[in-house]
C-alpha atoms as a PDB file:
ATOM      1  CA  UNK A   1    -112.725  41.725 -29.710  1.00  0.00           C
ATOM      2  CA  UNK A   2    -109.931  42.090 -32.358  1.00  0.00           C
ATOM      3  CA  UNK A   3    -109.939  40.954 -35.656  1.00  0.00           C
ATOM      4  CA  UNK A   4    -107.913  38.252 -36.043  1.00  0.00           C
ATOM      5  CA  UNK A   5    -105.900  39.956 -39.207  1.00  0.00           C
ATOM      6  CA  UNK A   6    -105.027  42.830 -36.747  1.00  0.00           C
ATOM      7  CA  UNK A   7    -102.994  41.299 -34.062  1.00  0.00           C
ATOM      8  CA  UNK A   8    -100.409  39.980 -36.754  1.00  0.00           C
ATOM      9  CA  UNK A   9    -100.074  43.644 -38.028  1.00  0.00           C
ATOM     10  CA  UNK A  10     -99.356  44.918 -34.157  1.00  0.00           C
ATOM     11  CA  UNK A  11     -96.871  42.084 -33.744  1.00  0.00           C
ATOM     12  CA  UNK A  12     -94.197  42.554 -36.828  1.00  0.00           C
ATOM     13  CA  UNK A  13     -91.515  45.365 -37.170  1.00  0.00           C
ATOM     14  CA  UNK A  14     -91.795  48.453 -39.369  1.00  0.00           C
ATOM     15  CA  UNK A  15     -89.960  47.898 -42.302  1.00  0.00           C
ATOM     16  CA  UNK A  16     -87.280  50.920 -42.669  1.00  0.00           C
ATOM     17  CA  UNK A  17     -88.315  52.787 -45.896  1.00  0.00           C
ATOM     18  CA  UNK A  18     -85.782  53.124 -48.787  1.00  0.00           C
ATOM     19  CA  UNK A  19     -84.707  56.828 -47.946  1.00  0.00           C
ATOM     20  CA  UNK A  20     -83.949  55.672 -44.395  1.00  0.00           C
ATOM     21  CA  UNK A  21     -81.768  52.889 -45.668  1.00  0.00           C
ATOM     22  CA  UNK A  22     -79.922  54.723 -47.891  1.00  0.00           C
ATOM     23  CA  UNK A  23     -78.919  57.332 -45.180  1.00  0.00           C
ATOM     24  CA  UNK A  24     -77.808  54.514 -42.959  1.00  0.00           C
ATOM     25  CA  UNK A  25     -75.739  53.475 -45.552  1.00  0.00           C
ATOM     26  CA  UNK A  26     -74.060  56.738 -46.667  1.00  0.00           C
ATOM     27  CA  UNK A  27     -73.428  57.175 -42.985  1.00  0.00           C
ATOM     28  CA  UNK A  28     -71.505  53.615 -42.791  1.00  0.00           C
ATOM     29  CA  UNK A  29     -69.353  54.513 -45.625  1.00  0.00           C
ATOM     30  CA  UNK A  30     -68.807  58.441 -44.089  1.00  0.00           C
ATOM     31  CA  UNK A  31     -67.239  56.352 -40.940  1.00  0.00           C
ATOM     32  CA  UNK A  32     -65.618  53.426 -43.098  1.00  0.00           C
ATOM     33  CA  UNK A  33     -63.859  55.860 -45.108  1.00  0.00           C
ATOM     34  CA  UNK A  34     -62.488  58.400 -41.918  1.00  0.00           C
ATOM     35  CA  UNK A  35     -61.280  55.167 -40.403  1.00  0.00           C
ATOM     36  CA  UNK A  36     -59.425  54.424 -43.684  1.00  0.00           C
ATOM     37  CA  UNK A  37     -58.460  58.050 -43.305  1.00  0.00           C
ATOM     38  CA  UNK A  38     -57.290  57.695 -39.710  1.00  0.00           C
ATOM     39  CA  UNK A  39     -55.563  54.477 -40.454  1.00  0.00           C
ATOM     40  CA  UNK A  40     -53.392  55.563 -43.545  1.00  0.00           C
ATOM     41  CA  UNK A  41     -52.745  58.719 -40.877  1.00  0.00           C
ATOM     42  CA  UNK A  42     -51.181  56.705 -38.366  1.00  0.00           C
ATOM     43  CA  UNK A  43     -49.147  54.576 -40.520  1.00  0.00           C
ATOM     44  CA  UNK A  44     -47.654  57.914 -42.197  1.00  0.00           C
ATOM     45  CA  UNK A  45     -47.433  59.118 -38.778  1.00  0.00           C
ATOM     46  CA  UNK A  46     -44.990  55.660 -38.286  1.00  0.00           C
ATOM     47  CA  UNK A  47     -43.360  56.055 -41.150  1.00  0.00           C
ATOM     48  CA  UNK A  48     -42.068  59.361 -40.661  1.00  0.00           C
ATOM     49  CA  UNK A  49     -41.065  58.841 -36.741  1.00  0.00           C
ATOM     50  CA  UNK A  50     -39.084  55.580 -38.006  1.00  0.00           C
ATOM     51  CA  UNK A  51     -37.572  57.671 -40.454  1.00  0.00           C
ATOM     52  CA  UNK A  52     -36.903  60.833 -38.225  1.00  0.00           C
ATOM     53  CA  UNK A  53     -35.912  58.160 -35.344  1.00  0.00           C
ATOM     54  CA  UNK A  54     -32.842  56.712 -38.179  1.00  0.00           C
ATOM     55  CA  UNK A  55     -31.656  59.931 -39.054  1.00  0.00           C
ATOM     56  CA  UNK A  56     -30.410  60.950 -36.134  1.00  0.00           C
ATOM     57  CA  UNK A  57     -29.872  57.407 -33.954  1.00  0.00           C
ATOM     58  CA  UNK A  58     -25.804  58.471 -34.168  1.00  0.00           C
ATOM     59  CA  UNK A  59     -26.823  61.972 -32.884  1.00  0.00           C
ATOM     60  CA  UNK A  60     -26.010  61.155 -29.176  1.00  0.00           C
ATOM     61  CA  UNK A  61     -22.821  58.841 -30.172  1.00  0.00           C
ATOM     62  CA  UNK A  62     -21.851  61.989 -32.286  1.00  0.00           C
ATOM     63  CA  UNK A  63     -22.236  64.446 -29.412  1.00  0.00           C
ATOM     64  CA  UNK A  64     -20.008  62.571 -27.210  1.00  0.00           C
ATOM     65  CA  UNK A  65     -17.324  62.232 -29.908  1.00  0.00           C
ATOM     66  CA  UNK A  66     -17.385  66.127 -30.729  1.00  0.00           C
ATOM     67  CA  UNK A  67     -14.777  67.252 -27.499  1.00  0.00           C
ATOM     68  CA  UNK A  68     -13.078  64.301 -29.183  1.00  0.00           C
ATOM     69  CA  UNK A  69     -12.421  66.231 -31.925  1.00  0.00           C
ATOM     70  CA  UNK A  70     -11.799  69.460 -30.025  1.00  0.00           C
ATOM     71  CA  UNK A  71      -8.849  67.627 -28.167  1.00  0.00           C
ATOM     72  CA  UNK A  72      -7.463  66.745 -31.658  1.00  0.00           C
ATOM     73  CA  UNK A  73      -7.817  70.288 -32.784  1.00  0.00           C
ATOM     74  CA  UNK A  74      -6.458  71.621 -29.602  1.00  0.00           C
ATOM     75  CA  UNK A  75      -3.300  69.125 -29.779  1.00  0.00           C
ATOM     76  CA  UNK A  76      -2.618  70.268 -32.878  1.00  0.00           C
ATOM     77  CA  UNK A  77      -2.961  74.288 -32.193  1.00  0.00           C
ATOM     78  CA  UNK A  78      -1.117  73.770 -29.009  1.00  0.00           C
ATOM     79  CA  UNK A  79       2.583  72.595 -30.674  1.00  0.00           C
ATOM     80  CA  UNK A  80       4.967  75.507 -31.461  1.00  0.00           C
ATOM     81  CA  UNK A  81       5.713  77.048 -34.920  1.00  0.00           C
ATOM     82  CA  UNK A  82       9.614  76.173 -34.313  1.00  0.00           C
ATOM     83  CA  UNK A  83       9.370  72.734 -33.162  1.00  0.00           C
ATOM     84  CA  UNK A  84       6.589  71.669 -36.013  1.00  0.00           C
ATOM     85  CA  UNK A  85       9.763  70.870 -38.275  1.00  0.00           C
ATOM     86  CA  UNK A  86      11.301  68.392 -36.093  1.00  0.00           C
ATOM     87  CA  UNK A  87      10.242  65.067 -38.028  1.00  0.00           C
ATOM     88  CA  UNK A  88       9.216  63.199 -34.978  1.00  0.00           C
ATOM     89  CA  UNK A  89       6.780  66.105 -34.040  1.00  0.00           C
ATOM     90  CA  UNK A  90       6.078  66.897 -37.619  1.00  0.00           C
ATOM     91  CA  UNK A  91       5.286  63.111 -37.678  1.00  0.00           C
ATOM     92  CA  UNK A  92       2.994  63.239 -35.013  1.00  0.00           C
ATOM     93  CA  UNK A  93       1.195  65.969 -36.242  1.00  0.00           C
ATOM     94  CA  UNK A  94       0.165  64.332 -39.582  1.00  0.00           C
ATOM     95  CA  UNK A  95      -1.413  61.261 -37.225  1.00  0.00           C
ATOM     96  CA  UNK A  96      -3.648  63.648 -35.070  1.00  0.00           C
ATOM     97  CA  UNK A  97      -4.651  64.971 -38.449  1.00  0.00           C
ATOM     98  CA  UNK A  98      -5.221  62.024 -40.203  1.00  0.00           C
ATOM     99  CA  UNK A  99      -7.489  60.771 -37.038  1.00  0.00           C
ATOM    100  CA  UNK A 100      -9.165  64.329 -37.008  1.00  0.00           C
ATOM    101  CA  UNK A 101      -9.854  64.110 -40.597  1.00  0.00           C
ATOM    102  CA  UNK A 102     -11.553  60.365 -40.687  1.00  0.00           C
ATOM    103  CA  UNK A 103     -13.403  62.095 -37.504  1.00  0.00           C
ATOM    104  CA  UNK A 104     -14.577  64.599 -39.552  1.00  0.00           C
ATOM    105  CA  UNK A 105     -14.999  62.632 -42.432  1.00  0.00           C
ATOM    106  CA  UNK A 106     -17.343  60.127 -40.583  1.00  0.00           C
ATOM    107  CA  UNK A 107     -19.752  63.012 -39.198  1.00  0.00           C
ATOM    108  CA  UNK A 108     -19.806  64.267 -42.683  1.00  0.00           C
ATOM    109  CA  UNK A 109     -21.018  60.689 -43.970  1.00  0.00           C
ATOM    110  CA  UNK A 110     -23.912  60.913 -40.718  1.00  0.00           C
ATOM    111  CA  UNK A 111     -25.264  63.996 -42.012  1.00  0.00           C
ATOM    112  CA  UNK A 112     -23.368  65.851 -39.649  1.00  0.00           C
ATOM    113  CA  UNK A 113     -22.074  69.999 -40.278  1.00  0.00           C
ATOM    114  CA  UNK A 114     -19.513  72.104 -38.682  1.00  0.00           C
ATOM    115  CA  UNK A 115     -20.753  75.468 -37.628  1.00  0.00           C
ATOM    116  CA  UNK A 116     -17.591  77.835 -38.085  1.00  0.00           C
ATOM    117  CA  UNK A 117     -19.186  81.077 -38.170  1.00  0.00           C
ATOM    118  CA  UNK A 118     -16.347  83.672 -38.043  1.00  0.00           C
ATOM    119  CA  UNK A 119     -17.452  86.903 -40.000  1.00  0.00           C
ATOM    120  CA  UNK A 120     -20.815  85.808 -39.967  1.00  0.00           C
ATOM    121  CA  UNK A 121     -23.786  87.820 -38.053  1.00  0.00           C
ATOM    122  CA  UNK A 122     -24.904  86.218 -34.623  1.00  0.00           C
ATOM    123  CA  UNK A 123     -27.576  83.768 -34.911  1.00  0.00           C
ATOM    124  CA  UNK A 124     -28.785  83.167 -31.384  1.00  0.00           C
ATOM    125  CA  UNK A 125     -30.232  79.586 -32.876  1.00  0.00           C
ATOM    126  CA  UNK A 126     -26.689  77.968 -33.789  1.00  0.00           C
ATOM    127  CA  UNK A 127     -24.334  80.585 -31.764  1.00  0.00           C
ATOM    128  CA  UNK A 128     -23.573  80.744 -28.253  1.00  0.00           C
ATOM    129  CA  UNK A 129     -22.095  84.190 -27.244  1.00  0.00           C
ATOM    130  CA  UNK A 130     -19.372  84.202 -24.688  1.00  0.00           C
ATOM    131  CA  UNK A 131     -18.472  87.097 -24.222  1.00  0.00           C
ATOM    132  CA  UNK A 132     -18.644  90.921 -26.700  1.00  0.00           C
ATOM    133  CA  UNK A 133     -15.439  92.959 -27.743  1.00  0.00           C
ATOM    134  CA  UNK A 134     -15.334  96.061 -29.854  1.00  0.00           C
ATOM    135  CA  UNK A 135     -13.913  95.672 -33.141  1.00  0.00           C
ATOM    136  CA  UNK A 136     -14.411  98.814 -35.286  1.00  0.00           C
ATOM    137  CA  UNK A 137     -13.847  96.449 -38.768  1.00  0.00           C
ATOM    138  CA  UNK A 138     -16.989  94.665 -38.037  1.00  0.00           C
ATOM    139  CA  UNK A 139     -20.902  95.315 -37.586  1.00  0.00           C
ATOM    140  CA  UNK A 140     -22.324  95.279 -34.416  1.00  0.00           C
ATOM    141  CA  UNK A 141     -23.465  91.343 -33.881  1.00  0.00           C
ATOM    142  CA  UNK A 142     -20.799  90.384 -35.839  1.00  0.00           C
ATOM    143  CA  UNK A 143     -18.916  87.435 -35.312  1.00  0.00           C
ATOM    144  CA  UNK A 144     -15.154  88.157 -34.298  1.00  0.00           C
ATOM    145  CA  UNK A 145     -14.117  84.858 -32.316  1.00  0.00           C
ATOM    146  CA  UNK A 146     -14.820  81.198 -32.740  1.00  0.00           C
ATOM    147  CA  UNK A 147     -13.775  79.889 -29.178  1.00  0.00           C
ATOM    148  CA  UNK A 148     -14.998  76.011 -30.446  1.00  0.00           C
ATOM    149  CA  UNK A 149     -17.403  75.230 -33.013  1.00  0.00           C
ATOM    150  CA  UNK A 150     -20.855  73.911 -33.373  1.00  0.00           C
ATOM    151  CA  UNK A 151     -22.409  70.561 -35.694  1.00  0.00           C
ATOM    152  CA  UNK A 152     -25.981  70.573 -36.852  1.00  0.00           C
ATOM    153  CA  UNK A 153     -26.969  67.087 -37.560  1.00  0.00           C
ATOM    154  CA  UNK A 154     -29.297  67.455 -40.961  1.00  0.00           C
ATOM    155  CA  UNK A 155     -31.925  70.220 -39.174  1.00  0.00           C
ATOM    156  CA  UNK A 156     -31.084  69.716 -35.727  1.00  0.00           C
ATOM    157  CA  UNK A 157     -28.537  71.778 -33.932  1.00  0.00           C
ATOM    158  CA  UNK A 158     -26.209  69.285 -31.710  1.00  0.00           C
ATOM    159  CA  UNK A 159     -23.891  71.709 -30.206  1.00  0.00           C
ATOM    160  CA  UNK A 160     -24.148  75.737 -30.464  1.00  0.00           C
ATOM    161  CA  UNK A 161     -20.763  77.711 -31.875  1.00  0.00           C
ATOM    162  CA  UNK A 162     -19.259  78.912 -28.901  1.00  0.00           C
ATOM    163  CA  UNK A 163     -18.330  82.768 -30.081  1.00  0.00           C
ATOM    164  CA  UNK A 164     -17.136  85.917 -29.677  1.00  0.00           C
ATOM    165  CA  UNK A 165     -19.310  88.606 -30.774  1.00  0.00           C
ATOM    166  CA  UNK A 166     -18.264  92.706 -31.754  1.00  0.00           C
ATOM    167  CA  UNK A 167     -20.610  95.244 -29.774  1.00  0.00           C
ATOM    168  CA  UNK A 168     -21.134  99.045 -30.760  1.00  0.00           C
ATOM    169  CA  UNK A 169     -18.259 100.920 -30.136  1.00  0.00           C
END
């Protein structure tokens, strides 16, 4: 037979001693503060692709409005020295300007750059070579033509410099 003191003792839970409790705790507060961690992670994480994601919403607008500006350029180029005086032409002239200017201007405003690179050494990451040519005034991976030119958009490259570049003679 049992005492009758010992079947309460059987019966109740062992109290968790002090050191016990304390390491529970530190180990709550460990994982309450790396989910505060993780949380203020994401929302930076947010922050940054909402940021990123307004910077360059125009980017694909932009790109489609950049032959626009190539057409201008090309209208322009295309008129003859001797007929640039007639005032109708000459007229004419100072509209496709004006329009390729406030083009300009605009992309300017949207963060985005011309890449005119003439005289400048290829860069493989903004330049697209088209074709080489030797040109004894310039370094080898130099430059020499700027067949149409390229627009970064802040750090992002939208279109590459079409170019010419000089080879070893």
């Amino acid at each position: 037979m049992r005492p009758v003191g010992a079947e309460n003792e059987t019966k109740q839970p062992q109290q968790p001693s002090t050191v016990e409790l304390a390491a529970e705790l530190a180990a709550t507060k460990d994982r309450l503060l790396r989910a505060l961690a993780d949380q203020e992670n994401v929302r930076s994480q947010a922050r940054r692709d909402r940021d990123e994601a307004a910077r360059f919403a125009a980017s694909g607008f932009a790109r489609d409005l950049l032959s626009s500006v190539d057409n201008l350029e090309r209208a322009i180029a295309s008129v003859p020295e001797a007929e640039r005086s007639w005032p109708v032409v000459a007229n004419l002239l100072q509209g496709v300007d004006a329009t390729r200017r406030a083009l300009l201007d605009t992309f300017a405003n949207h963060g985005l750059v011309r890449i005119d690179p003439l005289g400048e050494p290829f860069d493989p990451h903004r330049h697209e070579a088209s074709f080489e040519e030797s040109d004894t005034q310039c370094l080898p991976g130099t430059v020499t033509r700027v067949i149409q030119p390229g627009y970064m958009q802040h750090d992002r490259l939208l279109r590459p410099a079409l170019v010419g570049v000089s080879k070893a003679a």
